[in-house]
C-alpha atoms as a PDB file:
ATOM      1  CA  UNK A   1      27.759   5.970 -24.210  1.00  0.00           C
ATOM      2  CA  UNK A   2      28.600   9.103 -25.538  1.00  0.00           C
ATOM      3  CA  UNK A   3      28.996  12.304 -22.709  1.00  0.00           C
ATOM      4  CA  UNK A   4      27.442  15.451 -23.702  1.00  0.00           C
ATOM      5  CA  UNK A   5      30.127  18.140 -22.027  1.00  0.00           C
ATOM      6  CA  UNK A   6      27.982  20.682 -23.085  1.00  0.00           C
ATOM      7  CA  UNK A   7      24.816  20.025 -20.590  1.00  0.00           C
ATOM      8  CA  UNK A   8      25.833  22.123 -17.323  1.00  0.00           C
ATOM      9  CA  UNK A   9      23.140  20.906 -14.588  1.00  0.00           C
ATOM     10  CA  UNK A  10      21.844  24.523 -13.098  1.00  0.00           C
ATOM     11  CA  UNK A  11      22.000  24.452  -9.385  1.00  0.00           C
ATOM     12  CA  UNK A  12      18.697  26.282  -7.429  1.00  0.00           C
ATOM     13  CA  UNK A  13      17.415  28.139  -4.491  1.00  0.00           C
ATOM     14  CA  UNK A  14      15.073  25.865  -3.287  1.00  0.00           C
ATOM     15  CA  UNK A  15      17.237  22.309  -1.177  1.00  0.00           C
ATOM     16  CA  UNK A  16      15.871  19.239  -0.959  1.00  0.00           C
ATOM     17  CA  UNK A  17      15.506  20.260   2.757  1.00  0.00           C
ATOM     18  CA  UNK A  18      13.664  23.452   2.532  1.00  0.00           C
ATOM     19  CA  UNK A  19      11.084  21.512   0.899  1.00  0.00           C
ATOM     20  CA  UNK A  20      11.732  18.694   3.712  1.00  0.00           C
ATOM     21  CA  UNK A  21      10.782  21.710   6.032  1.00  0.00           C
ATOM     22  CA  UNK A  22       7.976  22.892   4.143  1.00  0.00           C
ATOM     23  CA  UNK A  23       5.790  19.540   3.982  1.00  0.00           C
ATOM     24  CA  UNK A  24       6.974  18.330   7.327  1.00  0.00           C
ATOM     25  CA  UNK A  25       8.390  15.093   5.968  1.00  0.00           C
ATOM     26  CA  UNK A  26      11.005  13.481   4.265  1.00  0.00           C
ATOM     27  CA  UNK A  27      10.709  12.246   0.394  1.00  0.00           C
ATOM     28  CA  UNK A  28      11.237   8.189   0.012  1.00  0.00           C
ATOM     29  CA  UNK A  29      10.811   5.659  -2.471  1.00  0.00           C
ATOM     30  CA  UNK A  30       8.807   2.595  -1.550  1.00  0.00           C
ATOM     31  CA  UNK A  31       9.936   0.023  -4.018  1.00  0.00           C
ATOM     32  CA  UNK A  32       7.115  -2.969  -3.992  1.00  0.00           C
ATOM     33  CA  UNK A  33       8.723  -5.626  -5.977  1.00  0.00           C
ATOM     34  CA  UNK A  34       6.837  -9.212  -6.465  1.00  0.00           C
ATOM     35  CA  UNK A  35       5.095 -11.604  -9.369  1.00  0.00           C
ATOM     36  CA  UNK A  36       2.604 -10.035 -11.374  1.00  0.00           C
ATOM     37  CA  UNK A  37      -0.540 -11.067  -9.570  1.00  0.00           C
ATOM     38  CA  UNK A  38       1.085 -10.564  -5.840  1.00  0.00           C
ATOM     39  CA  UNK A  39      -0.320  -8.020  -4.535  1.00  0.00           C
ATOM     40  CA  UNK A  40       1.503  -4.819  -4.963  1.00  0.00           C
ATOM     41  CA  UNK A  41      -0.719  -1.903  -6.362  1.00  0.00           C
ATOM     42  CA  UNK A  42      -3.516  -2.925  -4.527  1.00  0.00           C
ATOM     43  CA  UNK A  43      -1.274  -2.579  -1.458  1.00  0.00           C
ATOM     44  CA  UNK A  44       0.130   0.620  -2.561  1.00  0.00           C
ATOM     45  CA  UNK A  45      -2.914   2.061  -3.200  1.00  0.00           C
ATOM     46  CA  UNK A  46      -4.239   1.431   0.456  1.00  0.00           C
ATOM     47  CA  UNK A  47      -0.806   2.273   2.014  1.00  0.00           C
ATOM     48  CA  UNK A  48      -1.177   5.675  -0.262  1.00  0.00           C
ATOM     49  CA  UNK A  49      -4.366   6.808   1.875  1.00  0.00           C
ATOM     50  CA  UNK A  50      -2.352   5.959   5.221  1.00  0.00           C
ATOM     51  CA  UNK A  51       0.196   8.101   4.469  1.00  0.00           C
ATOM     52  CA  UNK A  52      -2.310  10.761   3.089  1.00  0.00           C
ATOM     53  CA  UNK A  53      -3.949  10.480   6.452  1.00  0.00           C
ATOM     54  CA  UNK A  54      -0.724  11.180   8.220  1.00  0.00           C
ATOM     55  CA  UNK A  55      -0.506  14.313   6.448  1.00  0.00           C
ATOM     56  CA  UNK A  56       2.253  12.744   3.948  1.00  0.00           C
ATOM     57  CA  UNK A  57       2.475  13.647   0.235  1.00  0.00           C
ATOM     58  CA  UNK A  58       2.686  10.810  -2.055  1.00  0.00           C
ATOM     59  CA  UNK A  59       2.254   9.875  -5.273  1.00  0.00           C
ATOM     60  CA  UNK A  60       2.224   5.699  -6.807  1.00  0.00           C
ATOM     61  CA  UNK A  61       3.767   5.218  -9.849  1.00  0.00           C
ATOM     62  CA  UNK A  62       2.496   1.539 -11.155  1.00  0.00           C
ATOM     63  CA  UNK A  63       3.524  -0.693 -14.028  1.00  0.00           C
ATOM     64  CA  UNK A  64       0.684  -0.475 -16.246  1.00  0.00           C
ATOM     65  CA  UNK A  65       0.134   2.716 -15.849  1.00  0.00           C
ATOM     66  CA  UNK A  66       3.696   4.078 -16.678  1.00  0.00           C
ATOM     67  CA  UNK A  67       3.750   1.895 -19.865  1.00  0.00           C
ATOM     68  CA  UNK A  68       0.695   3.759 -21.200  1.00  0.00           C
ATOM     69  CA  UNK A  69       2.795   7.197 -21.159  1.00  0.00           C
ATOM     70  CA  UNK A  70       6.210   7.388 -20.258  1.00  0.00           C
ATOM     71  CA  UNK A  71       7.323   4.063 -21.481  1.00  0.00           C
ATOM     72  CA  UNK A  72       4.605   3.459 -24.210  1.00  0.00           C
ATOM     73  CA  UNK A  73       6.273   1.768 -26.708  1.00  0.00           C
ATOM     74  CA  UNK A  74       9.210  -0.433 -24.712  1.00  0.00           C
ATOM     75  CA  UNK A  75       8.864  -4.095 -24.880  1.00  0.00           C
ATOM     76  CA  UNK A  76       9.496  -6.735 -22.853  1.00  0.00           C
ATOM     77  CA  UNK A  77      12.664  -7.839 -23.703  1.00  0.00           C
ATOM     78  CA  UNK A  78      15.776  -7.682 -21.229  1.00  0.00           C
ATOM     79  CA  UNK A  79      16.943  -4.329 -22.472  1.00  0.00           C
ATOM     80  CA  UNK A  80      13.643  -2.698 -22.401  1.00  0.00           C
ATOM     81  CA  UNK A  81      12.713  -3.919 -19.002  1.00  0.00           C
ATOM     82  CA  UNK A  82      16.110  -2.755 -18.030  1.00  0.00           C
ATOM     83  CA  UNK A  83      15.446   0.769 -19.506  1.00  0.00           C
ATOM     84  CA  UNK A  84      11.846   1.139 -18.413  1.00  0.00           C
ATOM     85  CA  UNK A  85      12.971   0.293 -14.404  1.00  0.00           C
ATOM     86  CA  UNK A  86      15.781   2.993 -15.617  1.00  0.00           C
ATOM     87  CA  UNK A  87      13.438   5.732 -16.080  1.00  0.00           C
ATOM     88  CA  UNK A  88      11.325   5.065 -13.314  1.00  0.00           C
ATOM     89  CA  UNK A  89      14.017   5.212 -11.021  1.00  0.00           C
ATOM     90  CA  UNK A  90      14.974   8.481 -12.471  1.00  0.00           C
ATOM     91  CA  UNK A  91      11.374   9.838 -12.160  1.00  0.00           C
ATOM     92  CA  UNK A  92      11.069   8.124  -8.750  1.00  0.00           C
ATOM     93  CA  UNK A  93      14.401  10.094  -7.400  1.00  0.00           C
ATOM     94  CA  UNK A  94      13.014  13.810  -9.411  1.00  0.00           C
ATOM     95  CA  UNK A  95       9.606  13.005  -6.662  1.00  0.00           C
ATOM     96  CA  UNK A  96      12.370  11.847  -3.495  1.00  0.00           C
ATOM     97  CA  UNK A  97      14.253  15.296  -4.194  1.00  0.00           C
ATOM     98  CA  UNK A  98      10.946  16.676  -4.369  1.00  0.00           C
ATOM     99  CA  UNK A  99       9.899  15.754  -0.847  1.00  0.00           C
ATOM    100  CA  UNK A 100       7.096  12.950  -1.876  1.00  0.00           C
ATOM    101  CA  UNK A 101       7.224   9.294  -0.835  1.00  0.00           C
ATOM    102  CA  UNK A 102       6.778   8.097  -3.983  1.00  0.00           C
ATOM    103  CA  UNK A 103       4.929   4.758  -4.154  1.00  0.00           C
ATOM    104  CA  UNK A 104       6.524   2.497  -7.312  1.00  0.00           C
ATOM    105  CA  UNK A 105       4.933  -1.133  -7.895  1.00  0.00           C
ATOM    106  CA  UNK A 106       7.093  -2.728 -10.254  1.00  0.00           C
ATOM    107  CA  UNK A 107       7.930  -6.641 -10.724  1.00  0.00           C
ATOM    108  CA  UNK A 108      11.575  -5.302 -11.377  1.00  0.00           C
ATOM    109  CA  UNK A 109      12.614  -9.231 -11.831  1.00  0.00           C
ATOM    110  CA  UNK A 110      16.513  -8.895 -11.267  1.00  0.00           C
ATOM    111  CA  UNK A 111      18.443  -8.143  -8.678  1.00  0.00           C
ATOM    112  CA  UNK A 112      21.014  -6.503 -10.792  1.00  0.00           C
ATOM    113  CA  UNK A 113      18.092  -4.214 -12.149  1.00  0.00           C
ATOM    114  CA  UNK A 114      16.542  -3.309  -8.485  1.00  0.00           C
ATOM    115  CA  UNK A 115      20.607  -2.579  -7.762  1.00  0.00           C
ATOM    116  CA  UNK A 116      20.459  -0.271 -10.186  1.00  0.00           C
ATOM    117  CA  UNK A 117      17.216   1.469  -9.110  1.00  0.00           C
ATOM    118  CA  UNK A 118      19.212   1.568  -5.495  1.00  0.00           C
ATOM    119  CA  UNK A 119      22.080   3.601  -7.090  1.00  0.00           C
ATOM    120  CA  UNK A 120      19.964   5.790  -8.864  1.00  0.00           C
ATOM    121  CA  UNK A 121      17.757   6.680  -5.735  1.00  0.00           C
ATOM    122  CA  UNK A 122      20.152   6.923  -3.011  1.00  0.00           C
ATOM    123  CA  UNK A 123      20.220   4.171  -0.477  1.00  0.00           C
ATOM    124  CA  UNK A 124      18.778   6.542   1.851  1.00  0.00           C
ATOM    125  CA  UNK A 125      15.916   7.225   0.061  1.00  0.00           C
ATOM    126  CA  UNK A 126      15.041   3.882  -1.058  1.00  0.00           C
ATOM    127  CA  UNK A 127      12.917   1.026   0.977  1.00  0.00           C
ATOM    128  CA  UNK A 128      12.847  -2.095  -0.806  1.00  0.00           C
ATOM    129  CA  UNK A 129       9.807  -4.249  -0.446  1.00  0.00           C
ATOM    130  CA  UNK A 130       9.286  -7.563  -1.052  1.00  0.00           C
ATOM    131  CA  UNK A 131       5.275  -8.839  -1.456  1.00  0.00           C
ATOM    132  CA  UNK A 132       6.264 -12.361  -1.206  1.00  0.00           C
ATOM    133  CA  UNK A 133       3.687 -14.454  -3.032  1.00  0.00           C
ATOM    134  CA  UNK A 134       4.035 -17.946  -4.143  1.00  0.00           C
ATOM    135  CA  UNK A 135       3.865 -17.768  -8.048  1.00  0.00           C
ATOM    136  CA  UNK A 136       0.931 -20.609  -7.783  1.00  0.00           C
ATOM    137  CA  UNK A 137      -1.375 -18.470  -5.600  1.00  0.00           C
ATOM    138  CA  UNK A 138      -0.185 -15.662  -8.312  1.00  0.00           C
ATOM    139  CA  UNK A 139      -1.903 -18.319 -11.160  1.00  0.00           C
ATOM    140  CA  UNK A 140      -4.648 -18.959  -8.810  1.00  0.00           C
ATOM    141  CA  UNK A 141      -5.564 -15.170  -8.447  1.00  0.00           C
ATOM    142  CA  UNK A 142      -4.794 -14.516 -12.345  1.00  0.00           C
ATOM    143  CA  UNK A 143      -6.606 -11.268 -12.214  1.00  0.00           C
ATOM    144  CA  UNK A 144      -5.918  -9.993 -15.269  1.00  0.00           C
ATOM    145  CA  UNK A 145      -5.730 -13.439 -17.239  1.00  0.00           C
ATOM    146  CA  UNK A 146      -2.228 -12.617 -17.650  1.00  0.00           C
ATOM    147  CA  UNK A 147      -0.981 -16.262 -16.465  1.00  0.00           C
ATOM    148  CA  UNK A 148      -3.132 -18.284 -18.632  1.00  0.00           C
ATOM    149  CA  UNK A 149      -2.218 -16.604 -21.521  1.00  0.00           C
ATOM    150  CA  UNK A 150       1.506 -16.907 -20.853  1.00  0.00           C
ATOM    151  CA  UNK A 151       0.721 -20.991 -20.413  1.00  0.00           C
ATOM    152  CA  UNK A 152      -0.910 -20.711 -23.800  1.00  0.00           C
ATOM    153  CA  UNK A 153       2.234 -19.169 -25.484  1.00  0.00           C
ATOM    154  CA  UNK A 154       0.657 -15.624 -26.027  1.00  0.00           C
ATOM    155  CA  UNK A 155       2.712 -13.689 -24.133  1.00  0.00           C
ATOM    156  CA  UNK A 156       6.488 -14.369 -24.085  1.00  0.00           C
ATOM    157  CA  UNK A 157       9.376 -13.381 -21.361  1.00  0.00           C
ATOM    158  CA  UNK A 158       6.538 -13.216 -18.673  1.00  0.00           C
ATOM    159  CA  UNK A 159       7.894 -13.216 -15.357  1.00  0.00           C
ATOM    160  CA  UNK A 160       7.963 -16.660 -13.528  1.00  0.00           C
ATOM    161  CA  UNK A 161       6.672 -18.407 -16.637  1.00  0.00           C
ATOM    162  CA  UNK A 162       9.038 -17.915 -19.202  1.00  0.00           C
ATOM    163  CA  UNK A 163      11.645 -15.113 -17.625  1.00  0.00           C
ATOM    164  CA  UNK A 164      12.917 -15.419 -14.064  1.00  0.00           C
ATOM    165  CA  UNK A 165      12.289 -14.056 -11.039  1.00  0.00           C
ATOM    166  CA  UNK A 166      15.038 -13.320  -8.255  1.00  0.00           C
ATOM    167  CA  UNK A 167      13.633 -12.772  -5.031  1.00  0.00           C
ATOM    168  CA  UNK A 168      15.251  -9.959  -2.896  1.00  0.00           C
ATOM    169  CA  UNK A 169      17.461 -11.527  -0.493  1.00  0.00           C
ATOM    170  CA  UNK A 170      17.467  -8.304   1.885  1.00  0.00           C
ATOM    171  CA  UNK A 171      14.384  -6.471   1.710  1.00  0.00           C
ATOM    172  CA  UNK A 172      13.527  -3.866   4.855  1.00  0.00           C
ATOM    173  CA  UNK A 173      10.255  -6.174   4.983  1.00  0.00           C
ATOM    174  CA  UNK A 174       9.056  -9.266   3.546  1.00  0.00           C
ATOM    175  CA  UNK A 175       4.932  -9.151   3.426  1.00  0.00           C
ATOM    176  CA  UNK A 176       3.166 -12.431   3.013  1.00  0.00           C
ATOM    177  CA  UNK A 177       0.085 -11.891   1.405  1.00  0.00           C
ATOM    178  CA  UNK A 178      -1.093 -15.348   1.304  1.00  0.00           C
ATOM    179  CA  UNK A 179      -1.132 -15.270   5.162  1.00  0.00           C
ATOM    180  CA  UNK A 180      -1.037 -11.129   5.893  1.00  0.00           C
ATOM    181  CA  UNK A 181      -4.550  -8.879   4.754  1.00  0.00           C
ATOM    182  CA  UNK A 182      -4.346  -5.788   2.813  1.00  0.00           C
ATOM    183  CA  UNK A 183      -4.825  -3.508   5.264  1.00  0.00           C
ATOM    184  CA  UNK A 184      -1.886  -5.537   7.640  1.00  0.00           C
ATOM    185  CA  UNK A 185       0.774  -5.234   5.188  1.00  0.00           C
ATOM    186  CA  UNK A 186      -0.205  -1.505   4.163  1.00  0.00           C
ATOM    187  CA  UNK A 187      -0.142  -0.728   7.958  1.00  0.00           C
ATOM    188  CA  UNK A 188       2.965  -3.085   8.356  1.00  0.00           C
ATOM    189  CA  UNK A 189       4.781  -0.932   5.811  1.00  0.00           C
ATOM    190  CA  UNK A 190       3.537   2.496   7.424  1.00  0.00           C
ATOM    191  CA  UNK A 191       4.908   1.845  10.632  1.00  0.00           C
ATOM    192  CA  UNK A 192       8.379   0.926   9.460  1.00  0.00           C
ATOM    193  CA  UNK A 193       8.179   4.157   7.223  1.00  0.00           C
ATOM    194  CA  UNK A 194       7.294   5.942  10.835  1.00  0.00           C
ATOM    195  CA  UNK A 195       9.209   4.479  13.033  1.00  0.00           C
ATOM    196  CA  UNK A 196      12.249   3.083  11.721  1.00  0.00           C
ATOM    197  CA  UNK A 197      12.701   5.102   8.832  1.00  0.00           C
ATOM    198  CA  UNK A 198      11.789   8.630  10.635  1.00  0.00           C
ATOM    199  CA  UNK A 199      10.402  10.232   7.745  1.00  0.00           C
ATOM    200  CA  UNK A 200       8.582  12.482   9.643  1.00  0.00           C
ATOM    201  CA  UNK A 201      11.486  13.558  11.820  1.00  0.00           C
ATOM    202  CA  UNK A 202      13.496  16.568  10.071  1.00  0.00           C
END
């Protein structure tokens, strides 16, 4: 890839930590990774109003919804999976140095890819979660008929049909949604946020 040596990054007033200081937390990524089907928006979207009732900032960036604007027009293919979990990493770090925990809910199928995210993010700033669902209760579920039509050949490279999935082997927490509610694994993930991860502790 050709280096542009003309683009000088301008360096601001305003730190990362001022506007730690300012909204009285720290800015995170929490990156819920699973099958299609498994659970993950639905609990980002309840973890969201947790954190908003802990006085928190957030914002959830989700698959669908990023593929309708910033990534309209990228396939499915290995490269443009690659370069769509690319850009969201990049827009997920822009919301970290920002001060938001940013809430991302992206299959992100390969390990090498959610390495990649990692390095983009900062370790520091990125909490890896795994919503461990067996890809037969993800069938079973088929809310958005995506399965069946992957069985039937219309959709190709979908994830745990015809393209792999590599489950996280180190994830800060492994939720279970086939045995753990909603509102358990949104809490679960809040408290490790709290706790362990101190983002309200400047």
């Amino acid at each position: 890839m050709e280096v542009n040596t003309h683009i000088i990054p301008h360096h601001h007033l305003v730190s990362s930590d001022d506007r730690f200081q300012v909204n009285g937390h720290r800015g995170m990524t929490v990156w819920l990774t699973g099958l299609s089907g498994s659970g993950k928006s639905t609990i980002a979207s309840r973890l969201e109003q947790l954190l908003l009732e802990e006085g928190i900032h957030t914002y959830i960036l989700d698959g669908d919804n990023i593929r309708t604007g910033l990534n309209k027009g990228l396939t499915f293919t290995s490269e443009d999976r690659k370069e769509n979990l690319r850009r969201i990493a990049e827009v997920s770090k822009l919301f970290v140095d920002a001060g938001i925990v940013v809430l991302s809910a992206f299959i992100a199928p390969l390990k090498s890819d959610r390495a990649m995210v990692e390095n983009i993010i900062g370790k520091n700033h990125y909490l890896e979660i795994f919503v461990n669902t067996s890809i037969e209760e993800c069938e079973n579920r088929d809310v958005k008929g995506l399965y069946k039509k992957a069985r039937n050949g219309e959709i190709s490279n979908f994830t745990g049909i015809s393209a792999p999935y590599e489950e996280p082997e180190n994830p800060a927490l492994n939720i279970k949604t086939q045995t753990d509610s909603v509102e358990d694994s949104a809490q679960r993930i809040l408290d490790y946020l709290l706790k362990d991860r101190k983002i309200k502790e400047i």
